[in-house]
Structure formats: C-alpha cells, structure tokens
C-alpha atoms as a PDB file:
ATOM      1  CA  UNK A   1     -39.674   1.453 -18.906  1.00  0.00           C
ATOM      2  CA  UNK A   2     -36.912   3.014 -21.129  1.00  0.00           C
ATOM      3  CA  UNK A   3     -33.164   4.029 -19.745  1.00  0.00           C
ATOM      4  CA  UNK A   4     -31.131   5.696 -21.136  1.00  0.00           C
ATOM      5  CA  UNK A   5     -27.401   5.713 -19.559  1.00  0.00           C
ATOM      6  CA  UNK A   6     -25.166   8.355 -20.877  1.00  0.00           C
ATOM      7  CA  UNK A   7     -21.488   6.692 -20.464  1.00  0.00           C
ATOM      8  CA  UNK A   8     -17.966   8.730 -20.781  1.00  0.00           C
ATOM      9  CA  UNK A   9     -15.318   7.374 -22.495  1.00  0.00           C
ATOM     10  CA  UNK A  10     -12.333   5.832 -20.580  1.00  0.00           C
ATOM     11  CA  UNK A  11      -9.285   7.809 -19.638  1.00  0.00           C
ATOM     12  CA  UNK A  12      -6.373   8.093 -17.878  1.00  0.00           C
ATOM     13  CA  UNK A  13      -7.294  11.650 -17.110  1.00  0.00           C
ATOM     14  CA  UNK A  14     -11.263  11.098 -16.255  1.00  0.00           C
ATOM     15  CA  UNK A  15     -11.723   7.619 -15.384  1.00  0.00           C
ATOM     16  CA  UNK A  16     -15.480   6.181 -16.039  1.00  0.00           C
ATOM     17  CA  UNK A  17     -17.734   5.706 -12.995  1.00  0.00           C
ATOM     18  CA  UNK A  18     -18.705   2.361 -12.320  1.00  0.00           C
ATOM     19  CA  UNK A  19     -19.373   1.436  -8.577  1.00  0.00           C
ATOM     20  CA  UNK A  20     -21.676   3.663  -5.831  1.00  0.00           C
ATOM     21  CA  UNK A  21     -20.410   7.399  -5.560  1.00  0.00           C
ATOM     22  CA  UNK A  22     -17.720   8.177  -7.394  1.00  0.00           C
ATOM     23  CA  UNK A  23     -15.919   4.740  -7.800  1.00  0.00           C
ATOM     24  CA  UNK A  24     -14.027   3.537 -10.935  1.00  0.00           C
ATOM     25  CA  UNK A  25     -11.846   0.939 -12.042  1.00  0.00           C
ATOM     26  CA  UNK A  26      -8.989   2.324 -10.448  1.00  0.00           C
ATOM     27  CA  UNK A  27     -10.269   3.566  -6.968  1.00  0.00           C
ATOM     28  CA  UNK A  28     -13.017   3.468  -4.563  1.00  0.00           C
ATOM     29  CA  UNK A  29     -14.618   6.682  -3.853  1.00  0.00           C
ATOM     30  CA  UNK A  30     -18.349   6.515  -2.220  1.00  0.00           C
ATOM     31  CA  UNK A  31     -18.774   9.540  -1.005  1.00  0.00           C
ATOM     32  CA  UNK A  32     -17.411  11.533  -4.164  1.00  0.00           C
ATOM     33  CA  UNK A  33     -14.358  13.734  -1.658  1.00  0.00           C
ATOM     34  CA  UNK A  34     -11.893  12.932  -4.052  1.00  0.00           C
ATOM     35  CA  UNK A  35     -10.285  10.566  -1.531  1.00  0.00           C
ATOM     36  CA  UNK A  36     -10.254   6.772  -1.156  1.00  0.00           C
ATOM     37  CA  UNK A  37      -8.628   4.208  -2.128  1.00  0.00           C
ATOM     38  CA  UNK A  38      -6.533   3.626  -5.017  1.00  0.00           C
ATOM     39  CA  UNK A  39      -7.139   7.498  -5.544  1.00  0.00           C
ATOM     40  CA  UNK A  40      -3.379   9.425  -6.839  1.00  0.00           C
ATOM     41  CA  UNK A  41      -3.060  13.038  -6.484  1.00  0.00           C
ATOM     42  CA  UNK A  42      -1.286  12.824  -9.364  1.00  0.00           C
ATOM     43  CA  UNK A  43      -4.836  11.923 -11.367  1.00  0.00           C
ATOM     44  CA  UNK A  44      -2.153   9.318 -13.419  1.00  0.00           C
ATOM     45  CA  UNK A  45      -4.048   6.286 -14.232  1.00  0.00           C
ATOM     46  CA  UNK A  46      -2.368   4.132 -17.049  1.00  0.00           C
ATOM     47  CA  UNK A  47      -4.505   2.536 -19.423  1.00  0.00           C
ATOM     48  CA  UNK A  48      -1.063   0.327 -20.854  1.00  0.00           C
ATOM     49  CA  UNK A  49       0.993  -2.159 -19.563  1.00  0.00           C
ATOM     50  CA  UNK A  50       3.033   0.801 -18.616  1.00  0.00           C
ATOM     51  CA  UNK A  51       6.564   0.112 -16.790  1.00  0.00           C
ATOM     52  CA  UNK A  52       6.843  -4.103 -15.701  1.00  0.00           C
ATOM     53  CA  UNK A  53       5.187  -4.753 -12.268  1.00  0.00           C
ATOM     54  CA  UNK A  54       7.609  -4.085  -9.586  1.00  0.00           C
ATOM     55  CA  UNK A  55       9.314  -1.204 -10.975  1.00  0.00           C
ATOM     56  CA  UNK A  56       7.540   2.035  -8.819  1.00  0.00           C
ATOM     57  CA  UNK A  57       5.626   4.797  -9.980  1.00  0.00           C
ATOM     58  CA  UNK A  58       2.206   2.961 -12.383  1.00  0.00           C
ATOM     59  CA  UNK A  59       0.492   0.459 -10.049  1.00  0.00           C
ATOM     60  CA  UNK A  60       0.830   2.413  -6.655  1.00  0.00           C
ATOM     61  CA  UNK A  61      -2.307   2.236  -4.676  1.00  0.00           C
ATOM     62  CA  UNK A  62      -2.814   5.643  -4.239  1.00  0.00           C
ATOM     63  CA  UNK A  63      -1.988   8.218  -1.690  1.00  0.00           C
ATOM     64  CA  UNK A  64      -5.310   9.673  -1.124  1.00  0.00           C
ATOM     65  CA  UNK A  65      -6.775   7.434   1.120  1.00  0.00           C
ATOM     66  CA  UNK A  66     -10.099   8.456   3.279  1.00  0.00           C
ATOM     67  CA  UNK A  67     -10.333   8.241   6.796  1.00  0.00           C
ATOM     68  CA  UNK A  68     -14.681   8.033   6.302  1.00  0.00           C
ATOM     69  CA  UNK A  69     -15.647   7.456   2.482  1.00  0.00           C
ATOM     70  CA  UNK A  70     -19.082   8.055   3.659  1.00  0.00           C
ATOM     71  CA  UNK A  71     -18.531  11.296   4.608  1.00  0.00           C
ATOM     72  CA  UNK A  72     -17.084  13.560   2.058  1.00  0.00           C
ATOM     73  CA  UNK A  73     -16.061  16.576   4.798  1.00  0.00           C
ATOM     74  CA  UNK A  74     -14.015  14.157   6.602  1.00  0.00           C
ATOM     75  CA  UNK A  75     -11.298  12.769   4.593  1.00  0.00           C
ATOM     76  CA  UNK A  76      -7.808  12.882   6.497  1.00  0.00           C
ATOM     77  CA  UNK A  77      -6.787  11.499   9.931  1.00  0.00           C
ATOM     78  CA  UNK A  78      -7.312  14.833  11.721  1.00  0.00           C
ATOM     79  CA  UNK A  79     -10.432  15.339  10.405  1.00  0.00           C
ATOM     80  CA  UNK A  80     -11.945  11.980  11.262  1.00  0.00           C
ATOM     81  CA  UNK A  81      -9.930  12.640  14.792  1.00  0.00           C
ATOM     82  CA  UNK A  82     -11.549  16.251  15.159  1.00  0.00           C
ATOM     83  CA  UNK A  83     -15.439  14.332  14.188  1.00  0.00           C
ATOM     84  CA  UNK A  84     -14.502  10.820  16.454  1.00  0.00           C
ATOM     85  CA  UNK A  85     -12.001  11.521  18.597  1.00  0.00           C
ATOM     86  CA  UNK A  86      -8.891   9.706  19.543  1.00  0.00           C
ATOM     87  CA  UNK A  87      -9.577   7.407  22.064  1.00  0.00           C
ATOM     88  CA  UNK A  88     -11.126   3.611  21.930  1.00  0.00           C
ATOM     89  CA  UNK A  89     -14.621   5.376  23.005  1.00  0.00           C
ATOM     90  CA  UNK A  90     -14.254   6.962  19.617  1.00  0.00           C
ATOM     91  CA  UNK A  91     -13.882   4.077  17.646  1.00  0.00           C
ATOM     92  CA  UNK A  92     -16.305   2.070  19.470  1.00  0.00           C
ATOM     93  CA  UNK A  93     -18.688   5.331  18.803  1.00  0.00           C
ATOM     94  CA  UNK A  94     -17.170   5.265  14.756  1.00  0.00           C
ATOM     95  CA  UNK A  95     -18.303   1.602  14.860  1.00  0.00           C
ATOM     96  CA  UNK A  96     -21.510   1.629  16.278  1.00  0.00           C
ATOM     97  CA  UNK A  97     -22.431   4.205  14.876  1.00  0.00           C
ATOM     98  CA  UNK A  98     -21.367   4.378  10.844  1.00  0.00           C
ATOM     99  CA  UNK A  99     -20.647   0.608  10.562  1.00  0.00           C
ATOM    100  CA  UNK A 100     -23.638  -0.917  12.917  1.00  0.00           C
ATOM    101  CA  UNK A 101     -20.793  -3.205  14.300  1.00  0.00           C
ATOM    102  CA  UNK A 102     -22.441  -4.624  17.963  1.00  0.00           C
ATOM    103  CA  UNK A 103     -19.395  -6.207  19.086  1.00  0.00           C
ATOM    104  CA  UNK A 104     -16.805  -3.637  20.049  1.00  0.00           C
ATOM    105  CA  UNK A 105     -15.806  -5.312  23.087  1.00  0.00           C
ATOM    106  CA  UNK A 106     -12.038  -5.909  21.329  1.00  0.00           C
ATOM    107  CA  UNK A 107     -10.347  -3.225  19.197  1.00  0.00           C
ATOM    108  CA  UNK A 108      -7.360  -4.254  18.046  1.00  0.00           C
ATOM    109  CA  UNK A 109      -4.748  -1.347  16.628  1.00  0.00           C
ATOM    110  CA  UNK A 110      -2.271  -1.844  14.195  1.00  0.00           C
ATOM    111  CA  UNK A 111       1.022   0.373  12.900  1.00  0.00           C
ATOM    112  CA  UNK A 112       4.614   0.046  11.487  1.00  0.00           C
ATOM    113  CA  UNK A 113       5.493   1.938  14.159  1.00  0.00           C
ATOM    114  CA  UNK A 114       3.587  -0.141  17.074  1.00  0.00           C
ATOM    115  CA  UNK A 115       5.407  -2.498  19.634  1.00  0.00           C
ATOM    116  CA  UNK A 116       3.735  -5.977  19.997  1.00  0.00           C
ATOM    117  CA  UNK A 117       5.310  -6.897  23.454  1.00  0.00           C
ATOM    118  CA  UNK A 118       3.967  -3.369  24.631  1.00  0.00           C
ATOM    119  CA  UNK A 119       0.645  -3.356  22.296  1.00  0.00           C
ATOM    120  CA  UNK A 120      -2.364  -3.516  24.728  1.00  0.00           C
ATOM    121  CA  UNK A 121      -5.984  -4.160  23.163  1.00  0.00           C
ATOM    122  CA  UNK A 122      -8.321  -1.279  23.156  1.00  0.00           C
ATOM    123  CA  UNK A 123      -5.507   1.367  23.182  1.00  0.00           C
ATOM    124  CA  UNK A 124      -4.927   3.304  20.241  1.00  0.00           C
ATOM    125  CA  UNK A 125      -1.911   4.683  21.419  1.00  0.00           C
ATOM    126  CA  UNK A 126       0.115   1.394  22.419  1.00  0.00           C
ATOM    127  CA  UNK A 127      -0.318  -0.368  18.618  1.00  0.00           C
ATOM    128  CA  UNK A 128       0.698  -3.830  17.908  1.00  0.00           C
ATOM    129  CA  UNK A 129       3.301  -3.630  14.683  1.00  0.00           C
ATOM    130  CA  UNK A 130       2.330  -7.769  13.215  1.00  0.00           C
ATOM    131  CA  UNK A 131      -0.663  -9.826  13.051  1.00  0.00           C
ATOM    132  CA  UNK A 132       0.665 -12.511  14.805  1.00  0.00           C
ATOM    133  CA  UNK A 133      -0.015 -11.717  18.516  1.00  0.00           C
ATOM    134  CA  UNK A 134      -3.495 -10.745  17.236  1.00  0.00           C
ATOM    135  CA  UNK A 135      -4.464 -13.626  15.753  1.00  0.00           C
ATOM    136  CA  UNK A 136      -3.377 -15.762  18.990  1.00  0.00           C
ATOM    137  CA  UNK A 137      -5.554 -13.025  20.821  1.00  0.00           C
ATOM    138  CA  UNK A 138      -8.147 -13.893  18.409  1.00  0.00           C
ATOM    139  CA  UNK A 139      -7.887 -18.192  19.229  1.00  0.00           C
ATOM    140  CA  UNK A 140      -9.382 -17.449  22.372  1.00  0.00           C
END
C-alpha cells in the first residue's frame, strides 16, 4: 500500500489540519462550519511568543464557538434553538439523540447570569451561576 499525504505549510493565516474535520492546532472544528472552539473571527493565530500571557488580545480562546460541531448548518445558539428547541425535552432529545447519552434523568444548567438559590434542575431557564450546589446535587 503506498500514501501519499499532501501537507500545507503552517500559518497564522491557514493553519494545517490535523484532527477529524477541519481541526488544527489552534481550534476544534469537526464539522468544517468555520465555528468551534478556539476558532477567532479575526483568523489571527500567532505562531510567536507574541505579547506575555495575561496581557489580552493573542491567546483568547476564540469567539466562534459552535452550538453542534457535528452539524455544520447549525452553528449559533438560535440555530441549535430553532433545530432542538428550548426546553429540557430538547436537550434530553440533543442528548439522546447526537451524543447517545441514556441517562438524562438530571440536566443541570449553568450561566454567569444564573441564581443558585433559585436554580432548579432540569430548567433551562432558572440556571445555577457556580458549581458548588451542583456538585452537592451530584453526592447524592
């Protein structure tokens, strides 16, 4: 058997593929949307040492992120909300569905703008804000 793998040469403007889809050293992108994580609409990915860690701007994480990097049409909030839904059923549906998960019996939400004394489990609009009451949930 011969291969024969035809590589690019690494830039900061077209970073080489090296994991499934579309992923590189800098992001995650499965399904090739141009979303995912790590992924910077800016396309700016330093090859240097750039500006010290902690200073912003270089290392950011991205602010493409995808809502379902295995489906390239849905890539923002609304779009996974217009597929799913917005309720628990939906993720429990999202779940069972994309991720095979059988357990879906406790969905715990998260968000900087959630309320743990008023967080309720299975209720995506009542988020906790810290892990901490979901982790005791979690001892039981």
């Amino acid at each position: 058997m011969l291969l024969f793998a035809v590589r690019q040469p690494l830039s900061a403007s077209q970073p080489e593929i090296i994991g499934p889809g579309c992923t590189t050293a800098f992001f995650i992108d499965k399904d090739c949307s141009g979303y995912g994580v790590g992924v910077k609409s800016s396309g700016d990915y330093p090859l240097s040492q750039g500006h010290p860690v902690g200073t912003p701007g270089w290392y950011t994480t991205g602010d493409k992120p995808d809502a379902d990097d295995e489906d390239p049409a849905v890539n923002t909030t609304a779009q996974w909300q217009a597929k799913w839904g917005t309720d628990n059923a939906a993720m429990v549906r999202f779940l069972s569905t994309r991720k095979n998960f059988s357990n879906t019996r406790r969905i715990f939400y998260l968000s900087q703008a959630g309320s743990d004394p008023s967080a309720r489990i299975n209720d995506p609009h009542r988020p906790f804000r810290t892990l901490a009451p979901i982790l005791t949930a979690l001892q039981d």
